[in-house]
PDB file of N, CA and C in Angstrom:
ATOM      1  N   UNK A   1     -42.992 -81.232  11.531  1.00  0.00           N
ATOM      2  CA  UNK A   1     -43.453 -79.857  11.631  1.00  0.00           C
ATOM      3  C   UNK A   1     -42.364 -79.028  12.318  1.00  0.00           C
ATOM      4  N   UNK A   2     -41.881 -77.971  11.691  1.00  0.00           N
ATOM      5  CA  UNK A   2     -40.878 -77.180  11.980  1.00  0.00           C
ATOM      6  C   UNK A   2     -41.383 -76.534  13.674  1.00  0.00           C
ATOM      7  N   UNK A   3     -40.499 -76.081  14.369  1.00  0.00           N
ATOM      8  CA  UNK A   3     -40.960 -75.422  15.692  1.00  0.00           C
ATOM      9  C   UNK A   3     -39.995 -74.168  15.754  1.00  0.00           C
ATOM     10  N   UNK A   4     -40.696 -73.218  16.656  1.00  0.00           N
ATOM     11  CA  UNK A   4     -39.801 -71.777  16.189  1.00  0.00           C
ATOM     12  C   UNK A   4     -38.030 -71.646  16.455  1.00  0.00           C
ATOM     13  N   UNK A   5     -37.547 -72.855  17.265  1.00  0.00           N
ATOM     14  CA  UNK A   5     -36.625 -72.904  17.371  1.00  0.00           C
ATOM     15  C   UNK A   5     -35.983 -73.405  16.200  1.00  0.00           C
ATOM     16  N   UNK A   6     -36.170 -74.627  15.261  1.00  0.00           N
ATOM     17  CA  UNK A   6     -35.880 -74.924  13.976  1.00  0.00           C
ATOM     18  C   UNK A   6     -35.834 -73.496  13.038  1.00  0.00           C
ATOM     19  N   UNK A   7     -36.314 -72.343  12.782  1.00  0.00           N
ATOM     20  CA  UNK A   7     -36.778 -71.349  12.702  1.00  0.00           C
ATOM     21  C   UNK A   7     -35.751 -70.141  12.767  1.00  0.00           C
ATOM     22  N   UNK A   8     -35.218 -70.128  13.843  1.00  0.00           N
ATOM     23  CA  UNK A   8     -34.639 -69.094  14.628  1.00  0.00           C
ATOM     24  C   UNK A   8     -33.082 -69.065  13.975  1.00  0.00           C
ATOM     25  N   UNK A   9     -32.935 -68.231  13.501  1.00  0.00           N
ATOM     26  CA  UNK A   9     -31.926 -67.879  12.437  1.00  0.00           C
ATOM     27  C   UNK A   9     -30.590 -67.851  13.718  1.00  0.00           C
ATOM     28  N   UNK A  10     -29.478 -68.083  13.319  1.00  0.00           N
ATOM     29  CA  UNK A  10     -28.241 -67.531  14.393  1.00  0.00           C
ATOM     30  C   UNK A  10     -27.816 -65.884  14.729  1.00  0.00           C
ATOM     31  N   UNK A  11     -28.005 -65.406  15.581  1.00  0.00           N
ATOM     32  CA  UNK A  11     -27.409 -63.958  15.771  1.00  0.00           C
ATOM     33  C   UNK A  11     -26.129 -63.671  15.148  1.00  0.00           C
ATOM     34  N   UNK A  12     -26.029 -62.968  14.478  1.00  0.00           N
ATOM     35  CA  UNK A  12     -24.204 -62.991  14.449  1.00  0.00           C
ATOM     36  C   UNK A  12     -23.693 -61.543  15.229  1.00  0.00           C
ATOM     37  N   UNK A  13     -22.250 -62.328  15.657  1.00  0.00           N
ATOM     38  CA  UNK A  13     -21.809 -61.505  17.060  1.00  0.00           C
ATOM     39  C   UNK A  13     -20.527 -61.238  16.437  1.00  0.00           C
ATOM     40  N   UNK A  14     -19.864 -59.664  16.421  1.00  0.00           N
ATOM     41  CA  UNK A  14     -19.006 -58.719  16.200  1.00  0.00           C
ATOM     42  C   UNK A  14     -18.444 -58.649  17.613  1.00  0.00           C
ATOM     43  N   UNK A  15     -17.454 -59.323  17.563  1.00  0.00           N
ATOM     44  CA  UNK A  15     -16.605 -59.380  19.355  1.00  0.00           C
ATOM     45  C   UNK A  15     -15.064 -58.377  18.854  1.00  0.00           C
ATOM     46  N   UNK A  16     -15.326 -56.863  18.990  1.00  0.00           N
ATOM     47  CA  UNK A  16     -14.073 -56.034  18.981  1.00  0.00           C
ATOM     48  C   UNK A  16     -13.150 -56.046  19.821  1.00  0.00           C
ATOM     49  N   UNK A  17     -13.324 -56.737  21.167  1.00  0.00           N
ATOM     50  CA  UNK A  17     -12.347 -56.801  21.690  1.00  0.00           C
ATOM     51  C   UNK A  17     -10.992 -57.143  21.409  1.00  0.00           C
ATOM     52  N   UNK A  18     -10.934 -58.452  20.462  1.00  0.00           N
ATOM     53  CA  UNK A  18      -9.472 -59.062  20.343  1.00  0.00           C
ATOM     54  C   UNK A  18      -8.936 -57.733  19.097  1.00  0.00           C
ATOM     55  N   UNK A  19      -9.432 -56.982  18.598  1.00  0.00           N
ATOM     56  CA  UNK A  19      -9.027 -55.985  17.969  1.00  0.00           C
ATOM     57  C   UNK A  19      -8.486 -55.063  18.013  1.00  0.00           C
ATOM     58  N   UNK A  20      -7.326 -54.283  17.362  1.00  0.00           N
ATOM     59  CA  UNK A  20      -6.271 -53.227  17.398  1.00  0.00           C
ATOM     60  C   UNK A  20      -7.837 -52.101  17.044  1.00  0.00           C
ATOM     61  N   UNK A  21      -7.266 -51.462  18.166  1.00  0.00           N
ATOM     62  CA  UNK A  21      -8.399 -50.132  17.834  1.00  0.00           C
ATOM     63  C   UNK A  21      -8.635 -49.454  16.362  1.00  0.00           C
ATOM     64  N   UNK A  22      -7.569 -49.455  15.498  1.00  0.00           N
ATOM     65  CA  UNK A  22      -7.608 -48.678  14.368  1.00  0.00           C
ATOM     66  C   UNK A  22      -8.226 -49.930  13.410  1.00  0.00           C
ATOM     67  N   UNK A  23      -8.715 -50.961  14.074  1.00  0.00           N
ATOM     68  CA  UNK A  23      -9.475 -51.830  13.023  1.00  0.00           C
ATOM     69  C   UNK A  23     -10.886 -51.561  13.310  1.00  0.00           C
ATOM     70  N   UNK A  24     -11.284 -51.270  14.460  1.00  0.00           N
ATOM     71  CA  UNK A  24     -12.127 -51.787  14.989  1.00  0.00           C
ATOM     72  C   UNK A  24     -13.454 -51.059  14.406  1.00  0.00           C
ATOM     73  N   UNK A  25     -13.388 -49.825  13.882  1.00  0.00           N
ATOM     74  CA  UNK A  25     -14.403 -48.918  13.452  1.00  0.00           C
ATOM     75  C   UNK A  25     -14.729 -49.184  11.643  1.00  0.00           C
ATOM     76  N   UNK A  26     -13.942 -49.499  11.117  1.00  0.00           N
ATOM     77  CA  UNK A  26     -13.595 -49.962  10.254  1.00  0.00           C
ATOM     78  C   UNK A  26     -14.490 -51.440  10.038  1.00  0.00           C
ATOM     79  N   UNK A  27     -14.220 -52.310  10.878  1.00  0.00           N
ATOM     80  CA  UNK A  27     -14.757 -53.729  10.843  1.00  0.00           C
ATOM     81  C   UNK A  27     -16.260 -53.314  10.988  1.00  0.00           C
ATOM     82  N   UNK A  28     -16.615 -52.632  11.939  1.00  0.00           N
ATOM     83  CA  UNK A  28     -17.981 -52.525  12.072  1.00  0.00           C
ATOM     84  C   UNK A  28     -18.792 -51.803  10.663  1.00  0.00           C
ATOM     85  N   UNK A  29     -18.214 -50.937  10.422  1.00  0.00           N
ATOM     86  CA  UNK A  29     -18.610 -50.440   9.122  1.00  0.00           C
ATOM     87  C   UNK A  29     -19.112 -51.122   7.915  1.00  0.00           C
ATOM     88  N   UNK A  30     -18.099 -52.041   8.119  1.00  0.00           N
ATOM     89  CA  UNK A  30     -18.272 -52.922   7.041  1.00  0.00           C
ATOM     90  C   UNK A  30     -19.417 -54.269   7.502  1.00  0.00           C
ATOM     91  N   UNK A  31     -19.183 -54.430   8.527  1.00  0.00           N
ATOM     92  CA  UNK A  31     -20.504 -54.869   8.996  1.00  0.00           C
ATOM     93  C   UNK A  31     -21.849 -53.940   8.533  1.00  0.00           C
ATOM     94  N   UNK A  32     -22.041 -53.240   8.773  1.00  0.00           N
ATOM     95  CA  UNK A  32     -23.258 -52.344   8.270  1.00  0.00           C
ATOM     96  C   UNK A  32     -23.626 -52.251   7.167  1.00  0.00           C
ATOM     97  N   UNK A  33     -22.531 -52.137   6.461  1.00  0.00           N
ATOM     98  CA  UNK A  33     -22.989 -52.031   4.388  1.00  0.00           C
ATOM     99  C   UNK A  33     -23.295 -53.771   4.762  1.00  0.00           C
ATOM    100  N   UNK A  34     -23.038 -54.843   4.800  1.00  0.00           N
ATOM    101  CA  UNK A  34     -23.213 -55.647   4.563  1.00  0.00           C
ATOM    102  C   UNK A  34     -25.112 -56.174   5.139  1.00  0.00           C
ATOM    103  N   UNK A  35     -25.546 -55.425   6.106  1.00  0.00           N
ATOM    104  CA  UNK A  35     -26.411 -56.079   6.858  1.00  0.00           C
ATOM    105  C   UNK A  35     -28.130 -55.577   5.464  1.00  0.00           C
ATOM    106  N   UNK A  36     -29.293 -55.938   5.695  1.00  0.00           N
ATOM    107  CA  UNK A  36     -30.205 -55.962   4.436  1.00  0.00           C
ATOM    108  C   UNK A  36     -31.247 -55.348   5.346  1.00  0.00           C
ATOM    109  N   UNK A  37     -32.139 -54.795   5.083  1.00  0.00           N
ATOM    110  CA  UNK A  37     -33.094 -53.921   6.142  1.00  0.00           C
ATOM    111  C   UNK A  37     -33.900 -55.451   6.888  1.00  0.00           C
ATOM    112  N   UNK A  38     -34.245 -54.712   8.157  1.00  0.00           N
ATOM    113  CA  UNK A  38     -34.457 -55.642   9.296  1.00  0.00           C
ATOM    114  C   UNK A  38     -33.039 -56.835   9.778  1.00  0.00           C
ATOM    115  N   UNK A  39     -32.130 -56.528   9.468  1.00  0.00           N
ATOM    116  CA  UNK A  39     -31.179 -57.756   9.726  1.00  0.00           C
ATOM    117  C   UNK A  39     -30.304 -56.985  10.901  1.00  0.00           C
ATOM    118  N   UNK A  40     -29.598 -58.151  11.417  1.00  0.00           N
ATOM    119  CA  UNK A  40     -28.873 -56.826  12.607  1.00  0.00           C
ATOM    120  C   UNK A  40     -27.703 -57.669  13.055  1.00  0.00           C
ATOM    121  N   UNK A  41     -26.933 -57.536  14.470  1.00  0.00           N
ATOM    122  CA  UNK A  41     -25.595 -57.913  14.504  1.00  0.00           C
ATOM    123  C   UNK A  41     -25.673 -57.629  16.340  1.00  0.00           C
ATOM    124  N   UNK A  42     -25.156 -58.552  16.625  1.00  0.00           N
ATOM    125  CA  UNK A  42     -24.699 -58.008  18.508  1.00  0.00           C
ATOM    126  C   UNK A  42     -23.384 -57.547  18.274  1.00  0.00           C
ATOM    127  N   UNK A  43     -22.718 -56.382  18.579  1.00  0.00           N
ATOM    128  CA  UNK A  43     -21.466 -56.365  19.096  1.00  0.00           C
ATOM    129  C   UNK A  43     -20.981 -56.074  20.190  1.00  0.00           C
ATOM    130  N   UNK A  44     -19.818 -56.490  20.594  1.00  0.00           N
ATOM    131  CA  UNK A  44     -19.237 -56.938  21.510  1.00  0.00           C
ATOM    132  C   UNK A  44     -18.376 -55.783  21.703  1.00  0.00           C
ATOM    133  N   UNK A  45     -17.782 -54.853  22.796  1.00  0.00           N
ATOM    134  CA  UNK A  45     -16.638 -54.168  23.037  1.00  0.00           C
ATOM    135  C   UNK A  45     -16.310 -54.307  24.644  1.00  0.00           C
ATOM    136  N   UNK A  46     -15.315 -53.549  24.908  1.00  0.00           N
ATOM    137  CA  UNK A  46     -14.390 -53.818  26.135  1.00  0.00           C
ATOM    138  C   UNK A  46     -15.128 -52.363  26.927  1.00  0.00           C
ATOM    139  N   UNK A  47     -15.693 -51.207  26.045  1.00  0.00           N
ATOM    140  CA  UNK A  47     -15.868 -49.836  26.420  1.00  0.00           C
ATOM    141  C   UNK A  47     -17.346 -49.471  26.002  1.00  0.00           C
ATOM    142  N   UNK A  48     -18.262 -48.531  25.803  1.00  0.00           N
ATOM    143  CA  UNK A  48     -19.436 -48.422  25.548  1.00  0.00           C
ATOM    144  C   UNK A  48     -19.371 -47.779  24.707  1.00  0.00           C
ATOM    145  N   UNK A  49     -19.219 -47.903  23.416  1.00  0.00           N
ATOM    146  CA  UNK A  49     -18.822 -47.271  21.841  1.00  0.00           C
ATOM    147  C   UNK A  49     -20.115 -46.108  21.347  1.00  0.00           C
ATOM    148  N   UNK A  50     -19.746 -45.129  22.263  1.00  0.00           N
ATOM    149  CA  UNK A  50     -20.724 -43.880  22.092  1.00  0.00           C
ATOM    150  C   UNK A  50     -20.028 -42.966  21.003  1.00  0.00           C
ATOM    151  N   UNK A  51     -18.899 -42.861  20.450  1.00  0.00           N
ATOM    152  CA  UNK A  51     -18.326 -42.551  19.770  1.00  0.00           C
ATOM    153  C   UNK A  51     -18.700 -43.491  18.322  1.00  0.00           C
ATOM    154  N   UNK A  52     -18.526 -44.838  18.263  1.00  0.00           N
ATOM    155  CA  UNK A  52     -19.230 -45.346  17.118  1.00  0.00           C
ATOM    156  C   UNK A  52     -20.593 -44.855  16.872  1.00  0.00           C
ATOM    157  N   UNK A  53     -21.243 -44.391  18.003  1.00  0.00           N
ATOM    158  CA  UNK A  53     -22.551 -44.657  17.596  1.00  0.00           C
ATOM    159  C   UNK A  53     -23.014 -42.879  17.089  1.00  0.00           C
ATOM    160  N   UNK A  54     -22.258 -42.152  17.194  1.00  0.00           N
ATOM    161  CA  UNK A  54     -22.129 -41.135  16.975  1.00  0.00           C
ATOM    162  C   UNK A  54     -21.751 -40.995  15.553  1.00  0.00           C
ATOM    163  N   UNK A  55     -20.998 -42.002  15.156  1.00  0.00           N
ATOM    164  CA  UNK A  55     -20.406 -41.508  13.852  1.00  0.00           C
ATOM    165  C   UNK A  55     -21.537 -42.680  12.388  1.00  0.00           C
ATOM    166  N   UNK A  56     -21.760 -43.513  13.416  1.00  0.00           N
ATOM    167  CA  UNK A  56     -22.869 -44.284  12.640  1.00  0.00           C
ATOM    168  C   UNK A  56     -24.196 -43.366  12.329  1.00  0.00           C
ATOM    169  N   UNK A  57     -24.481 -42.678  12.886  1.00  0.00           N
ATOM    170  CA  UNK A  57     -25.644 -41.755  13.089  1.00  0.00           C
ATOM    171  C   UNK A  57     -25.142 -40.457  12.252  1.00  0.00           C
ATOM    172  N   UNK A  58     -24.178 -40.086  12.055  1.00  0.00           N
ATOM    173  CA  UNK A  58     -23.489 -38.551  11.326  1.00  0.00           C
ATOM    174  C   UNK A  58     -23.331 -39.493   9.983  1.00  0.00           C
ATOM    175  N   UNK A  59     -22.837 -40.853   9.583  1.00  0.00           N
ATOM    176  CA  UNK A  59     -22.747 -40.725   8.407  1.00  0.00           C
ATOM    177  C   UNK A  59     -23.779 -42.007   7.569  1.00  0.00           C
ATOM    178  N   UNK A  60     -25.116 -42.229   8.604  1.00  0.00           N
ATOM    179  CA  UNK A  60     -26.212 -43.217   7.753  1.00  0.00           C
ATOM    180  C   UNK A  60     -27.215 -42.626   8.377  1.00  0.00           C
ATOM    181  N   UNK A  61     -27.624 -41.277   8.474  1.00  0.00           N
ATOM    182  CA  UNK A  61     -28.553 -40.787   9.495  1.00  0.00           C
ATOM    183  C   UNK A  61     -29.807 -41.788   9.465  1.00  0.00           C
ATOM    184  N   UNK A  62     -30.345 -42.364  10.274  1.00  0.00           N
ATOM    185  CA  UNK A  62     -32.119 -43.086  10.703  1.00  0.00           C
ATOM    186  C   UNK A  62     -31.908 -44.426   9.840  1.00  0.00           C
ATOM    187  N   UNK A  63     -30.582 -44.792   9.537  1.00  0.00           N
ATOM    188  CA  UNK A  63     -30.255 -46.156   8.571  1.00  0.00           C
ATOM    189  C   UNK A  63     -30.167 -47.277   9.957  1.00  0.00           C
ATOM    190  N   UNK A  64     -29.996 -46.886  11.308  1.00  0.00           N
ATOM    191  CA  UNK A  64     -29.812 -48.313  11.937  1.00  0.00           C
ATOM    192  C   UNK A  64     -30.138 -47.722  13.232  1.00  0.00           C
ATOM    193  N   UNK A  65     -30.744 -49.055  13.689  1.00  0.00           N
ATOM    194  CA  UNK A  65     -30.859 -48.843  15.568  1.00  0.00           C
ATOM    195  C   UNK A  65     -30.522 -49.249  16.125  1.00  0.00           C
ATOM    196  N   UNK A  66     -29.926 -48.999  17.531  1.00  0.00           N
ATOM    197  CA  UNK A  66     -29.281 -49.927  18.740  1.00  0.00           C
ATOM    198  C   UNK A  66     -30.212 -49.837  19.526  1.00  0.00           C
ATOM    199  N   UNK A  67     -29.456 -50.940  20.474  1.00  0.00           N
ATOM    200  CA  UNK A  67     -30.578 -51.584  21.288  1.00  0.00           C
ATOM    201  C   UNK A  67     -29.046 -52.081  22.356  1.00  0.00           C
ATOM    202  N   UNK A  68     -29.312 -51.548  23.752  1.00  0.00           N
ATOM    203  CA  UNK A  68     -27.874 -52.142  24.746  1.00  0.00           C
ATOM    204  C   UNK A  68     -28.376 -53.495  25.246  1.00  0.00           C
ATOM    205  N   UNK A  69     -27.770 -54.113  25.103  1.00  0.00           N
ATOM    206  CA  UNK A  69     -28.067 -55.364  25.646  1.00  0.00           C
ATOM    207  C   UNK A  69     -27.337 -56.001  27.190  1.00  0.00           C
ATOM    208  N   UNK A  70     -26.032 -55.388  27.395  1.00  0.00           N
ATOM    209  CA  UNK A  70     -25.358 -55.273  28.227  1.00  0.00           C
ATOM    210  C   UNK A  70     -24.634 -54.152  28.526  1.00  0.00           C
ATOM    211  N   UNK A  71     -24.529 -53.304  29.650  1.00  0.00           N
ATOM    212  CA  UNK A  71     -24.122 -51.919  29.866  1.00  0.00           C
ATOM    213  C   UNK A  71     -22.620 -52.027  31.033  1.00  0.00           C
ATOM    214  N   UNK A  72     -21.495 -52.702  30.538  1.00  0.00           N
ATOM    215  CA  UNK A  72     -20.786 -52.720  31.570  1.00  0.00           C
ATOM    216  C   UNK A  72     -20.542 -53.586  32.836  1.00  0.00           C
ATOM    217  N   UNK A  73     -19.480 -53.465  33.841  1.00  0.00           N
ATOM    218  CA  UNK A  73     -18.866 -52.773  33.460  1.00  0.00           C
ATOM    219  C   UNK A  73     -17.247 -53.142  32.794  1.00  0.00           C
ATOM    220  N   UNK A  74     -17.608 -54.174  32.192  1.00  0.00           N
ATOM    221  CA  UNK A  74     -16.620 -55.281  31.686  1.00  0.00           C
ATOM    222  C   UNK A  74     -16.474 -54.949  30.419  1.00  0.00           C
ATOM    223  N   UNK A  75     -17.629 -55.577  29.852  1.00  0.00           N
ATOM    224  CA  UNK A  75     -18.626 -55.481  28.583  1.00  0.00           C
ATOM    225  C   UNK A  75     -19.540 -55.353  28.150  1.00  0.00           C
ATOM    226  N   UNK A  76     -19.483 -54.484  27.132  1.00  0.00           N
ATOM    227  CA  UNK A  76     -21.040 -53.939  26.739  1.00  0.00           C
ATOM    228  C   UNK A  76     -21.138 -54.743  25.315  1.00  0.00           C
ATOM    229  N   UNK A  77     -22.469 -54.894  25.744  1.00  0.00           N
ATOM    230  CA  UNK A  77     -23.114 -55.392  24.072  1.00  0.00           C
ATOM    231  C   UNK A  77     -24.461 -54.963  23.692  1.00  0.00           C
ATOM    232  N   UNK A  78     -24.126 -54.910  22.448  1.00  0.00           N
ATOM    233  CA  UNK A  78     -25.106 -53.772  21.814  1.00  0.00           C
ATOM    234  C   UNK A  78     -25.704 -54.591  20.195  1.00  0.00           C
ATOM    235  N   UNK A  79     -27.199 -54.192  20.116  1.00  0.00           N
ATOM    236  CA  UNK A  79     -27.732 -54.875  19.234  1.00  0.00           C
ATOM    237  C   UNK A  79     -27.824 -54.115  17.928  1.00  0.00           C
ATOM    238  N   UNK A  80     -27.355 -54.209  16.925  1.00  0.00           N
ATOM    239  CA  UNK A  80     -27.595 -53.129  15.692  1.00  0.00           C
ATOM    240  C   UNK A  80     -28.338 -53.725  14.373  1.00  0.00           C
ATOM    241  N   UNK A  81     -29.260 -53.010  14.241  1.00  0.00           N
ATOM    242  CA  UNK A  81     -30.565 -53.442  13.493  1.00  0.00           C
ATOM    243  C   UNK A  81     -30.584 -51.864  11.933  1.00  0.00           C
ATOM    244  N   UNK A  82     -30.390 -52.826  10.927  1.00  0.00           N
ATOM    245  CA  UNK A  82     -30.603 -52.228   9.580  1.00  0.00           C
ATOM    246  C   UNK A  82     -32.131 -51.297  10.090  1.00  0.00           C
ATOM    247  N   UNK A  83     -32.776 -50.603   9.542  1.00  0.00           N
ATOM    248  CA  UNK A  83     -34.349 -50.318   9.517  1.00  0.00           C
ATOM    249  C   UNK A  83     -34.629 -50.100   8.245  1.00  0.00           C
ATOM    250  N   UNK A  84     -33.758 -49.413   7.476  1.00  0.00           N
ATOM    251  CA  UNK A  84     -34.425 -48.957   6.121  1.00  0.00           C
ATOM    252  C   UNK A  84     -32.899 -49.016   5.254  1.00  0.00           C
ATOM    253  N   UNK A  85     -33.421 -49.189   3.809  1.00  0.00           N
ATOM    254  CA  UNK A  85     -32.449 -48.790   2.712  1.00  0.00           C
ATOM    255  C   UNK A  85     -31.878 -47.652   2.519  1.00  0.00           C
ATOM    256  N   UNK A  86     -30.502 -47.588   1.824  1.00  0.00           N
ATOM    257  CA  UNK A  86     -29.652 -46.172   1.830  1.00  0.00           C
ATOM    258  C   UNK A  86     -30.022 -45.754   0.950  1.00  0.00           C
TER     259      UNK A  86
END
């Protein structure tokens, strides 16, 4: 008999840090077209990507939600969740 841990799918984690900044918005993006409604992603940065989340919101308006999971002041990580189809 399966138990919810057998169950429990793997998170997948977007770690931008080891990344040249001019990738880094880019990578996530493409993270996003890829994700299916309800599916989501932790990512990882060095800074608190209020600027991503700004531009995620100007160009998929009510397409995804965050959720901070860690606020600093090292690293922040942040949970991003599909909600609906484009």
């Amino acid at each position: 008999m399966p138990t919810d841990a057998d169950s429990t799918e793997a998170t997948t984690v977007l770690d931008l840090r080891p990344l040249i900044p001019p990738e880094r918005h880019a990578t996530v993006f493409a993270a996003l077209e890829r994700l299916l409604p309800g599916e989501s992603f932790v990512l990882i940065n060095d800074h608190a990507p209020l600027p991503l989340l700004r531009h995620i919101e100007a160009n998929w308006p009510g397409l995804f939600e965050s959720a901070w999971l860690k606020d600093g002041p090292e690293e922040w990580q942040l949970a991003i969740t599909r909600t609906a189809e484009a």
